[in-house]
C-alpha atoms as a PDB file:
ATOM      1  CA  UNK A   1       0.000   0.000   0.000  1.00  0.00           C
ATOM      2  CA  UNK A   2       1.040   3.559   0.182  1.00  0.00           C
ATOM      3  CA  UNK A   3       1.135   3.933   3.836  1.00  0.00           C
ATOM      4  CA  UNK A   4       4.061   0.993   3.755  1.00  0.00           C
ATOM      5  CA  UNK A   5       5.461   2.416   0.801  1.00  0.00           C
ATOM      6  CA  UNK A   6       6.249   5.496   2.986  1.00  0.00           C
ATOM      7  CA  UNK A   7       6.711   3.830   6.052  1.00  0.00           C
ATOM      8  CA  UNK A   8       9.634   1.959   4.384  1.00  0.00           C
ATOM      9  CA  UNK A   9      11.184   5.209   2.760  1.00  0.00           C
ATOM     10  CA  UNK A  10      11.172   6.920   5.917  1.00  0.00           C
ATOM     11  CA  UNK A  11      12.495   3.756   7.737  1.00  0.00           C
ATOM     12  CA  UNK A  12      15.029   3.909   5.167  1.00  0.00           C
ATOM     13  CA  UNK A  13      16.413   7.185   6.019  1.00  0.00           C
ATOM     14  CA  UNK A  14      16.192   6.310  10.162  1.00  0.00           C
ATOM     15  CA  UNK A  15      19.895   4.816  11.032  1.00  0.00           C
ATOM     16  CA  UNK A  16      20.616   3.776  14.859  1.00  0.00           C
ATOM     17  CA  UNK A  17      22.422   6.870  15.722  1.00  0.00           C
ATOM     18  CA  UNK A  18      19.572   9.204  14.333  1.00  0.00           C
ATOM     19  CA  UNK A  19      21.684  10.955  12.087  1.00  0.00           C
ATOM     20  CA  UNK A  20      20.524   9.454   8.778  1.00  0.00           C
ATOM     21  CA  UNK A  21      22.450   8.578   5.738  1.00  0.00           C
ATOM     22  CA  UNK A  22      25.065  10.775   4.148  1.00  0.00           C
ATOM     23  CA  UNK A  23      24.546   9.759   0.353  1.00  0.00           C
ATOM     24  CA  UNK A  24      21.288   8.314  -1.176  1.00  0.00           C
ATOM     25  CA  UNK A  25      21.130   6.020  -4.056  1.00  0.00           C
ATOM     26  CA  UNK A  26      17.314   7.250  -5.171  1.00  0.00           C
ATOM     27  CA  UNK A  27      15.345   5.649  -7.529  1.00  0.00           C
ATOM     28  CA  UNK A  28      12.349   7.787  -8.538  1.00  0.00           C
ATOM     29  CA  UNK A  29      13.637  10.906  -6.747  1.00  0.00           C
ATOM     30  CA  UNK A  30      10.855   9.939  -3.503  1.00  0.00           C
ATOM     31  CA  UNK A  31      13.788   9.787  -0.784  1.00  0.00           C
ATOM     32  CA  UNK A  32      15.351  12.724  -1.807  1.00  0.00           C
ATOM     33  CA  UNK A  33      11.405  14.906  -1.943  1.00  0.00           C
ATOM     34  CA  UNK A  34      10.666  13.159   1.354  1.00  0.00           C
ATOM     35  CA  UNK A  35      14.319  15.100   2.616  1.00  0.00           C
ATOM     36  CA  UNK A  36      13.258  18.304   0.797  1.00  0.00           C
ATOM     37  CA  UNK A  37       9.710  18.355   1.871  1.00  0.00           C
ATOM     38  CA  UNK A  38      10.679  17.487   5.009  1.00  0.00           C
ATOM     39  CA  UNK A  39      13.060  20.085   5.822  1.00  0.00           C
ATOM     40  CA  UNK A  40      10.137  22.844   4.389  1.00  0.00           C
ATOM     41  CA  UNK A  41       7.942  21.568   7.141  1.00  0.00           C
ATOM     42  CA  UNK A  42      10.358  21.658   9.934  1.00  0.00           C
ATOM     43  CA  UNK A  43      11.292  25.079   8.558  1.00  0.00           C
ATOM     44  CA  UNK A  44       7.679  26.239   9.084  1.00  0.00           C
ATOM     45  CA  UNK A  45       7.153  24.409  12.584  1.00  0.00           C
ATOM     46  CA  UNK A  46      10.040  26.446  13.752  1.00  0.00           C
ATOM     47  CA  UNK A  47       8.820  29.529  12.286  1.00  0.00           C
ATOM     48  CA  UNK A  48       5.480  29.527  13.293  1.00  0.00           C
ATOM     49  CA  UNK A  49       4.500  26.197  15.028  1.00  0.00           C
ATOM     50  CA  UNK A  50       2.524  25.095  11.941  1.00  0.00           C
ATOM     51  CA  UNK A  51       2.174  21.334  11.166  1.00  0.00           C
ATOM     52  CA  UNK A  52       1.733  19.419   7.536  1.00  0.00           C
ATOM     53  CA  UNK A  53      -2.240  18.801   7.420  1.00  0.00           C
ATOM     54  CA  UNK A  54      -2.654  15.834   5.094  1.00  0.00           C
ATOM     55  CA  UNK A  55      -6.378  16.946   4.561  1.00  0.00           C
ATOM     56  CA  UNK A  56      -4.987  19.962   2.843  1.00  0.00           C
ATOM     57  CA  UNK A  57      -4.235  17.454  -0.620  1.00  0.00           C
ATOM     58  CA  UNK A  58      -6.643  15.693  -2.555  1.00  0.00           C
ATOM     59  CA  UNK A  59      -3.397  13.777  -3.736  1.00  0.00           C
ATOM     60  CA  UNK A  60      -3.215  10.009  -2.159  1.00  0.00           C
ATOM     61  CA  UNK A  61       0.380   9.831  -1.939  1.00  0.00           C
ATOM     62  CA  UNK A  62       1.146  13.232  -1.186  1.00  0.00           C
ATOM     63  CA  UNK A  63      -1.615  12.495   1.805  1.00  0.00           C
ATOM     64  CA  UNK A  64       0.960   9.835   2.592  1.00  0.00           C
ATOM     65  CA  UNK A  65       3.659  12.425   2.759  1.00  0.00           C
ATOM     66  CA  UNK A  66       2.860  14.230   4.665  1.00  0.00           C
ATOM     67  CA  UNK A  67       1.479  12.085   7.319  1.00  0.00           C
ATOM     68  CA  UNK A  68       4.774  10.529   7.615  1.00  0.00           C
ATOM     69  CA  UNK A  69       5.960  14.031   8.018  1.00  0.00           C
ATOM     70  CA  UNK A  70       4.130  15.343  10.638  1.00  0.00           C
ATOM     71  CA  UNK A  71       4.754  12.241  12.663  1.00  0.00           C
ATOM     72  CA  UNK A  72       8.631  13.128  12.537  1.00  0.00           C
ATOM     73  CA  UNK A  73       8.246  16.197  13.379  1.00  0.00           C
ATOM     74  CA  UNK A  74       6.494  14.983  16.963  1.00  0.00           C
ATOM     75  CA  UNK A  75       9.536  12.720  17.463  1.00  0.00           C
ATOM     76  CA  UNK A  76      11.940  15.482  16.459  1.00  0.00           C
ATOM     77  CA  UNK A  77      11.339  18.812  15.018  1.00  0.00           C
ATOM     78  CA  UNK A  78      14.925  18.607  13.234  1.00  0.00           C
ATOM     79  CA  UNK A  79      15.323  15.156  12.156  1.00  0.00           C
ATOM     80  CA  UNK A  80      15.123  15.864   8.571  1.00  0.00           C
ATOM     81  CA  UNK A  81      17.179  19.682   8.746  1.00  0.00           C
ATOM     82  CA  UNK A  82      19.923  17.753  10.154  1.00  0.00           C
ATOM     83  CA  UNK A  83      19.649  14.762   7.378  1.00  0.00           C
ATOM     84  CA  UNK A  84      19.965  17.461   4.791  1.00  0.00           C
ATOM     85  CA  UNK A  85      23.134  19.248   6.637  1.00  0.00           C
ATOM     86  CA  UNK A  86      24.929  16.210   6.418  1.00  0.00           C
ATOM     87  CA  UNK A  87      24.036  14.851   3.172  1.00  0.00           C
ATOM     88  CA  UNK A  88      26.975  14.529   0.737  1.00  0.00           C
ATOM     89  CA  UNK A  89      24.410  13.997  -2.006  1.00  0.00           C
ATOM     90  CA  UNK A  90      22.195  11.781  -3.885  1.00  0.00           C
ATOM     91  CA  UNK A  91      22.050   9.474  -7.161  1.00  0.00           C
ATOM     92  CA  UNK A  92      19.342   9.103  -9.561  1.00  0.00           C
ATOM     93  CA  UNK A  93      18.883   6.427 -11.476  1.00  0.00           C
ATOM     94  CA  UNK A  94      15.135   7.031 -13.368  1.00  0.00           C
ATOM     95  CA  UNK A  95      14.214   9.337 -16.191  1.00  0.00           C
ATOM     96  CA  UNK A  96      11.009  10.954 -14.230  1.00  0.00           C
ATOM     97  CA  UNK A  97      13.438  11.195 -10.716  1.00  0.00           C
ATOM     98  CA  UNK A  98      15.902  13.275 -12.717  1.00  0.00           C
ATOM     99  CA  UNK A  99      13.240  15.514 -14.083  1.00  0.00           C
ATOM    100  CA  UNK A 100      12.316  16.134 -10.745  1.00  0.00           C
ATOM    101  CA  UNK A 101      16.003  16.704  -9.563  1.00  0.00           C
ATOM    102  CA  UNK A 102      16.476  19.456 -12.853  1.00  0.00           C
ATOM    103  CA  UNK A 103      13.441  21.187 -11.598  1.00  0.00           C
ATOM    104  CA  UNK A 104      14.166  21.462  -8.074  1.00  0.00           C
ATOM    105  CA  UNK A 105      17.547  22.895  -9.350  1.00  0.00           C
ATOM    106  CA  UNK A 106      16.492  25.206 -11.784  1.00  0.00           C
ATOM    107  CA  UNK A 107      14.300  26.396  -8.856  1.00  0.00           C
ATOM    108  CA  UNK A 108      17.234  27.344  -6.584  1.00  0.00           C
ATOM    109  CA  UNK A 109      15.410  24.417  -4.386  1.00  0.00           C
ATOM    110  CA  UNK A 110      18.051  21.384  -4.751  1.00  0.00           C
ATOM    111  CA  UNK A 111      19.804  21.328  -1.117  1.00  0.00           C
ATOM    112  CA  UNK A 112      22.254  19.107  -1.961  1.00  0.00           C
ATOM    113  CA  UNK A 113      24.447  17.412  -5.245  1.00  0.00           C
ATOM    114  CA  UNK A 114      22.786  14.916  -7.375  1.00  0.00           C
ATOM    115  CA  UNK A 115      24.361  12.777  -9.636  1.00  0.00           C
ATOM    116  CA  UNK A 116      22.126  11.871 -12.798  1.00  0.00           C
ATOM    117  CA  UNK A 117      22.654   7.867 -13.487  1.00  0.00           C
ATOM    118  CA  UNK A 118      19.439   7.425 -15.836  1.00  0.00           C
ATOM    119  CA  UNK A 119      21.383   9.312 -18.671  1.00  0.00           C
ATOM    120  CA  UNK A 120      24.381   7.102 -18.433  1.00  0.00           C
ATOM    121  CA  UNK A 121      24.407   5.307 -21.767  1.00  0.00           C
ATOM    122  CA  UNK A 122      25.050   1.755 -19.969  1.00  0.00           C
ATOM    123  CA  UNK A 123      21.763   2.686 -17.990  1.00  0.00           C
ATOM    124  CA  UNK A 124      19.294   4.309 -20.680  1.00  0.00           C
ATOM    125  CA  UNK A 125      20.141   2.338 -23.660  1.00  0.00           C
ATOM    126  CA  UNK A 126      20.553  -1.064 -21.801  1.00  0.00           C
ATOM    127  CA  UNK A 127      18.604  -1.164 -18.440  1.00  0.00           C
ATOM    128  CA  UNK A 128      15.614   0.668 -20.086  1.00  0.00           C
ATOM    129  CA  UNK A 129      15.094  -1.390 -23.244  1.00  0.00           C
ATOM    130  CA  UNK A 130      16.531  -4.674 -22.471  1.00  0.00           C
ATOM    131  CA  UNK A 131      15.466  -4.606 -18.609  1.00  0.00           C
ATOM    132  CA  UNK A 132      11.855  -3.845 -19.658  1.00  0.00           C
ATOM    133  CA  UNK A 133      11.579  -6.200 -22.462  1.00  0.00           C
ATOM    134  CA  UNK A 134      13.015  -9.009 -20.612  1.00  0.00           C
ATOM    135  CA  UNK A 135      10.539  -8.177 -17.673  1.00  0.00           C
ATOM    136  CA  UNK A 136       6.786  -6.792 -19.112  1.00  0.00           C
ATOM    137  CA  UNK A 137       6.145 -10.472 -20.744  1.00  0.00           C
ATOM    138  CA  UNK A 138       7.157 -11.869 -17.738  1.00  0.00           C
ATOM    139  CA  UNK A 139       5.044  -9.265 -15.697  1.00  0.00           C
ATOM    140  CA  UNK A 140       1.841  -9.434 -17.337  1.00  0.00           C
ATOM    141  CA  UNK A 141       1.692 -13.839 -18.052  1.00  0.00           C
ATOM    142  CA  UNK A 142       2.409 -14.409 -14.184  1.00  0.00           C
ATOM    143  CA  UNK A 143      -0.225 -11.524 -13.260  1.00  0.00           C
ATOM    144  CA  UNK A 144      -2.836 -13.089 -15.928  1.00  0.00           C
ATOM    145  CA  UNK A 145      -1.781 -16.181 -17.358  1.00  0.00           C
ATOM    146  CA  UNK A 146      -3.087 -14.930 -21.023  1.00  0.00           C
ATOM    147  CA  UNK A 147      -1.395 -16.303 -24.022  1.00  0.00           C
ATOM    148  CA  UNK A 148      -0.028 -13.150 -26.002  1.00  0.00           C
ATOM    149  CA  UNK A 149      -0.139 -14.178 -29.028  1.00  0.00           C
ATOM    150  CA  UNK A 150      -2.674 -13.127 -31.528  1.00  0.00           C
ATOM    151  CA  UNK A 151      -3.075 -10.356 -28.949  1.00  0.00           C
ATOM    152  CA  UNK A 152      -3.588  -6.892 -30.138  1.00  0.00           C
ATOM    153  CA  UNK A 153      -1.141  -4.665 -27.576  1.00  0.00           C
ATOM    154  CA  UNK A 154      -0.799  -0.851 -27.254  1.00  0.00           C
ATOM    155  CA  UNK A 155       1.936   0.257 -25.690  1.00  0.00           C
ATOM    156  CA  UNK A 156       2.257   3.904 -24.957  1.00  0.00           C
ATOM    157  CA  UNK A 157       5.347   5.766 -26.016  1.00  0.00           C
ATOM    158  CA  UNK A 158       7.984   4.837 -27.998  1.00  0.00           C
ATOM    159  CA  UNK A 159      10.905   6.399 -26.161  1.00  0.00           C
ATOM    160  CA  UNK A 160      13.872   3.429 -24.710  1.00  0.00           C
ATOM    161  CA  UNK A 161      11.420   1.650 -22.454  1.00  0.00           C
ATOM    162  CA  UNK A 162       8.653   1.274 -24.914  1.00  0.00           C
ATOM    163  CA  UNK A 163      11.156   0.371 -27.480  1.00  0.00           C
ATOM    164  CA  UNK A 164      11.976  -2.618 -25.205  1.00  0.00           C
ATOM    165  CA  UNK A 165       8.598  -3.078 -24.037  1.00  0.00           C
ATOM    166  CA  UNK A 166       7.127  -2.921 -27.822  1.00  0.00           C
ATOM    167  CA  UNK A 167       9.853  -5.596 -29.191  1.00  0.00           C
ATOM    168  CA  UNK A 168       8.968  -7.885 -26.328  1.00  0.00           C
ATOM    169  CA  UNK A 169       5.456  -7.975 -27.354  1.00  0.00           C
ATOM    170  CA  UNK A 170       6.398  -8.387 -30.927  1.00  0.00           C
ATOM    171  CA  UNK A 171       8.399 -11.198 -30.092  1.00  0.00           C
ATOM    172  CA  UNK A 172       5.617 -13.045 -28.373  1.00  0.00           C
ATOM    173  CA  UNK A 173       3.376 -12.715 -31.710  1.00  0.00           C
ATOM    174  CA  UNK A 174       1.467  -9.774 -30.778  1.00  0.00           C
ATOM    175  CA  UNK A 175       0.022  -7.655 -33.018  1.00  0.00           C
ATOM    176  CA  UNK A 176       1.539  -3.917 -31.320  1.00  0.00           C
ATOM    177  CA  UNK A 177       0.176  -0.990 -31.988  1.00  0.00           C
ATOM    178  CA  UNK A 178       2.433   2.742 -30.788  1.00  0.00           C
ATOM    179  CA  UNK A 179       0.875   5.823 -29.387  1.00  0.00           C
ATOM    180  CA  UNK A 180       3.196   8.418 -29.575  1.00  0.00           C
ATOM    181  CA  UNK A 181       3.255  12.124 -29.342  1.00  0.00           C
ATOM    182  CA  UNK A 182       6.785  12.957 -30.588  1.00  0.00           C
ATOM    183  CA  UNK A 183       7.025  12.729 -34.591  1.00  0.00           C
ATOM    184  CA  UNK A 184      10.713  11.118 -34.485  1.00  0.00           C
ATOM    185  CA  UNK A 185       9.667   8.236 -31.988  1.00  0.00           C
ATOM    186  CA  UNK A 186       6.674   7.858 -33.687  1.00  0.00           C
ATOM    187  CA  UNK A 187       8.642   7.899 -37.318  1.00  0.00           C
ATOM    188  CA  UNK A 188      11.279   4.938 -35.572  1.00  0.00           C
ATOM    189  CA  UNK A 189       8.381   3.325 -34.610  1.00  0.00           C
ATOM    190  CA  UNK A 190       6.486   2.884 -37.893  1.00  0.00           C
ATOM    191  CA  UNK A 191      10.222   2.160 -40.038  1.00  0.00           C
ATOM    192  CA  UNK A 192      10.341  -0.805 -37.426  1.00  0.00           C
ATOM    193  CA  UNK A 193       7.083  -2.149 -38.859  1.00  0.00           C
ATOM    194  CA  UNK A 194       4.492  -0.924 -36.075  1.00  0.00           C
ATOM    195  CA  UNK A 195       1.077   0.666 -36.600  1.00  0.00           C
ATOM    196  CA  UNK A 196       1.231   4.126 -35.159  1.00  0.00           C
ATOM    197  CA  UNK A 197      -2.087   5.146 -33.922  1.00  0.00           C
ATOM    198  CA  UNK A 198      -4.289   7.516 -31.635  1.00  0.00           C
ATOM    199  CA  UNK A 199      -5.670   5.831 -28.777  1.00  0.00           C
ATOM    200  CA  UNK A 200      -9.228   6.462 -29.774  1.00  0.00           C
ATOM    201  CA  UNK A 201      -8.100   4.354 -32.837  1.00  0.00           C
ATOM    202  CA  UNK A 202      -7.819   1.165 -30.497  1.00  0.00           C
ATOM    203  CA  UNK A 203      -9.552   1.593 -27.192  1.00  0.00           C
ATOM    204  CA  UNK A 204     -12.401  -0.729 -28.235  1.00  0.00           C
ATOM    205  CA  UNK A 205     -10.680  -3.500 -29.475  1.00  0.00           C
ATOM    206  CA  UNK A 206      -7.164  -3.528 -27.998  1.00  0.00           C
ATOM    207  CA  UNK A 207      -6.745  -6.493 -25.471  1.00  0.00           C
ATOM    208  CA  UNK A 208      -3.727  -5.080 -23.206  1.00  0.00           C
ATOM    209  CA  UNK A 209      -2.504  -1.290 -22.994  1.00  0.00           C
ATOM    210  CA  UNK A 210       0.900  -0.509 -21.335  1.00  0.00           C
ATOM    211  CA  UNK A 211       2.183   3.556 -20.249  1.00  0.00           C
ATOM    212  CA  UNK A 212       5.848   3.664 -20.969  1.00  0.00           C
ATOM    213  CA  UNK A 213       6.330   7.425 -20.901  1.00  0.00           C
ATOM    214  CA  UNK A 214       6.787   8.929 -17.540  1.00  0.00           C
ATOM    215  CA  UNK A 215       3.855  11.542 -17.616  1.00  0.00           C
ATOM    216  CA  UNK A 216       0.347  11.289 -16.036  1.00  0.00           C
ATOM    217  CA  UNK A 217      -3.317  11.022 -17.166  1.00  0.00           C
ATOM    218  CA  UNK A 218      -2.214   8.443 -20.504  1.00  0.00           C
ATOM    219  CA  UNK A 219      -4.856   6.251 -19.885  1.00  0.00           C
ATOM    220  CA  UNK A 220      -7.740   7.919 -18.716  1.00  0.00           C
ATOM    221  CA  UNK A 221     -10.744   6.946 -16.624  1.00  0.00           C
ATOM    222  CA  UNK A 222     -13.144   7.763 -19.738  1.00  0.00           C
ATOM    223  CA  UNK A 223     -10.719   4.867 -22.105  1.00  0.00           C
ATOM    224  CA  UNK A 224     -10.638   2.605 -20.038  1.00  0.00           C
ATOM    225  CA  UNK A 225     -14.805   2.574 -19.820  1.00  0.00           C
ATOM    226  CA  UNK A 226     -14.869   2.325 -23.755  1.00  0.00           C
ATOM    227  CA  UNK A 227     -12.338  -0.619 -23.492  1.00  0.00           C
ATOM    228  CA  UNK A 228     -13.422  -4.279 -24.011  1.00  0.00           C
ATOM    229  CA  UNK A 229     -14.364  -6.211 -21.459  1.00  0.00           C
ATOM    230  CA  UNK A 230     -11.269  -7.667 -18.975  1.00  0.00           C
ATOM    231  CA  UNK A 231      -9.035  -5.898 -20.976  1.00  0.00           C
ATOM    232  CA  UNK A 232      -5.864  -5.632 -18.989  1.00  0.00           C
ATOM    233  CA  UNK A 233      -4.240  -2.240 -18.674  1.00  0.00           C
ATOM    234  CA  UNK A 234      -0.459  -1.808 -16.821  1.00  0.00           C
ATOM    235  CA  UNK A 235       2.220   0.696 -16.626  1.00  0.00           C
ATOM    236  CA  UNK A 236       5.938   0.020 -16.723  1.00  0.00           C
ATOM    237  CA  UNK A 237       6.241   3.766 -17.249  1.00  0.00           C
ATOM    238  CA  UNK A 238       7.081   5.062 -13.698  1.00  0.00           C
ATOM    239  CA  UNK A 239       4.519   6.547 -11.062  1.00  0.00           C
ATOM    240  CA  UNK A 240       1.212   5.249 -10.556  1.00  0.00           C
ATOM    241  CA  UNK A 241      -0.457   8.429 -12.461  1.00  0.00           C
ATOM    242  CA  UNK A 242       0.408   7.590 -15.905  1.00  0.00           C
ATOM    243  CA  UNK A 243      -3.353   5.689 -15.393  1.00  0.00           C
ATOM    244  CA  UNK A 244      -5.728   7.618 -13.727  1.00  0.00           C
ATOM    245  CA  UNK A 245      -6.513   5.100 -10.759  1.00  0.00           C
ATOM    246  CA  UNK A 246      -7.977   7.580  -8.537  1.00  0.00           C
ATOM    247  CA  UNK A 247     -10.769   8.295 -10.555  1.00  0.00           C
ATOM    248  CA  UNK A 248     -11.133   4.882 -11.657  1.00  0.00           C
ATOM    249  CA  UNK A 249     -11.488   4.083  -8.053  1.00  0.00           C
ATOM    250  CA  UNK A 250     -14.088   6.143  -7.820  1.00  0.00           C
ATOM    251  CA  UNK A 251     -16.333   5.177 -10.935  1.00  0.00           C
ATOM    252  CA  UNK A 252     -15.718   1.169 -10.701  1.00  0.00           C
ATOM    253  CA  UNK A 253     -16.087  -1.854  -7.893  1.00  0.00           C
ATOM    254  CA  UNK A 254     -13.090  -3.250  -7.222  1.00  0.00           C
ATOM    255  CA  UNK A 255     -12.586  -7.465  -6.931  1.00  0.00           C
ATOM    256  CA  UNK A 256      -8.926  -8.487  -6.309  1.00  0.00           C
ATOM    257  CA  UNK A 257      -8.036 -11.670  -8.662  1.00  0.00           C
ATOM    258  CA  UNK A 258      -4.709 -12.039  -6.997  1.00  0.00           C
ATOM    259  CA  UNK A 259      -2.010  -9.878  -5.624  1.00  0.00           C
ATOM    260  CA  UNK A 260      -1.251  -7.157  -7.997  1.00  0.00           C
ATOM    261  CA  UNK A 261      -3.817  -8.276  -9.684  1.00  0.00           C
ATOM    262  CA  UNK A 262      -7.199  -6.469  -9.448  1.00  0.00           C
ATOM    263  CA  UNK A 263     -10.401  -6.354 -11.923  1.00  0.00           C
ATOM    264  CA  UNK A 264     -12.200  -2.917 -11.573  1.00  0.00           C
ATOM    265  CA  UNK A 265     -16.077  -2.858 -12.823  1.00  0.00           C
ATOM    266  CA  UNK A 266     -18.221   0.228 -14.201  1.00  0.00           C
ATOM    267  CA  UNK A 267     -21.900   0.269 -13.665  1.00  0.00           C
ATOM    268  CA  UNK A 268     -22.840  -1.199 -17.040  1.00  0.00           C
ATOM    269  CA  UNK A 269     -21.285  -4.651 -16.073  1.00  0.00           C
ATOM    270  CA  UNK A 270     -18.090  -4.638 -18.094  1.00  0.00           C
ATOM    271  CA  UNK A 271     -14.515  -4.474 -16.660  1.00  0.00           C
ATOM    272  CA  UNK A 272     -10.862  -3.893 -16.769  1.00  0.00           C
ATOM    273  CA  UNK A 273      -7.924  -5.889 -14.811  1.00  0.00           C
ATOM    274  CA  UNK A 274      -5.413  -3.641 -13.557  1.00  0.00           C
ATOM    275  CA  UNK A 275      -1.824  -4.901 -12.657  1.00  0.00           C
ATOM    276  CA  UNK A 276      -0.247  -3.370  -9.379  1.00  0.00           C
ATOM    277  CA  UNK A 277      -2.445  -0.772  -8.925  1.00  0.00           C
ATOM    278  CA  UNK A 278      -1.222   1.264 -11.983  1.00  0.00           C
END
């Protein structure tokens, strides 16, 4: 869940002689905002007693945040201020993480050096494609069991990881289809024999739809209720917003299959199965 996903950062970052680490190796940038967000709140307890209110976000894991925030503080109102004094800085090793690392710097708001490892060319051009097509078959047949073949796939964004992801799905006999917003992935796509399409082109007929891009709101809750019944919809992209779960939440009944497996229903009867929660 997302409480124990924060629990475990933050029990991460809590070493026997309540100093912290002195270097992080981040993946996804969430130790290093749990440092920086952490600091900003014990900045503004000291200043004017104020604590993080988790009510004040309609954002789950940001909720999540700050709860495990405001908790630290009560133990000790400068556990994360002196974390961030000592830190001798941080690596990053995903594409979205070091997005969030050269905004926080061209902010003035990075406290501390980071180290980008995603662009490293023994990282992007090998962990990204070869990681992802070795593991999204893998993912998907022991979440489902469903022969791929003959299936029609979409996979969303044809930048390293959907390149991996898409030739993994070709391999199996799929019939792949790319969505793609940039003309020059989309252009690499279709001279390596895919269809490039929109997804209104396909959300009625496609049988699986992975988000390989890193951005948010790629699969909406309005596609996936034109989808085909048990259609199965993942993301090997990066966070969990690249399918919008919260509102799908909220217009579907939920029945867990298996673990990291769950099948979410609409009103009119038909559903989709989601893998790890998006």
């Amino acid at each position: 869940t997302l409480e124990e996903y924060w629990w475990g950062t933050d029990k991460a970052l809590t070493w026997p002689d309540g100093e912290g680490c002195d270097q992080i190796v981040d993946d996804g940038g969430d130790s290093t905002l749990l440092l920086h967000e952490g600091k900003k709140f014990e900045d503004a307890f000291a200043k004017d007693g104020s604590l993080p209110d988790p009510a004040t976000t309609t954002n789950a894991e940001f909720k999540c945040v700050l709860a495990t925030i405001k908790g630290s503080i009560a133990k000790d109102p400068k556990r994360f201020t002196k974390m961030v004094a000592r830190m001798i800085g941080v690596s990053e090793e995903t594409t979205t993480g070091v997005h969030r690392l050269i905004s926080m710097a061209d902010k003035g708001e990075l406290l501390f050096p980071a180290i980008n490892v995603n662009d490293c060319v023994t990282k992007s051009k090998f962990d990204n494609v070869y990681g992802c097509r070795h593991s999204l078959p893998d993912g998907i047949m022991r979440a489902t069991d469903v022969m791929l073949s003959g299936k029609k796939v979409v996979i969303c964004g044809f930048g390293d990881v959907g390149k991996g992801s898409a030739e993994s799905m070709k391999a199996q006999a799929a019939i792949v289809y790319i969505t793609e917003i940039d003309p020059i992935c989309a252009l690499q796509a279709c001279m390596q024999g895919y269809q490039v399409v929109t997804m209104e082109d396909v959300i009625t007929t496609a049988d699986v739809f992975i988000t390989t891009t890193g951005n948010k709101d790629i699969i909406t809750c309005e596609h996936m209720s034109k989808m085909k019944n048990n259609a199965i919809v993942g993301n090997i992209g990066h966070f969990d917003n690249e399918i919008q779960m919260e509102e799908l939440e909220k217009a579907s009944v939920r029945m867990n299959i298996k673990p990291q497996c769950d099948k979410y229903t609409f009103p009119d009867g038909h559903g989709v199965i989601v893998l790890a929660e998006g």
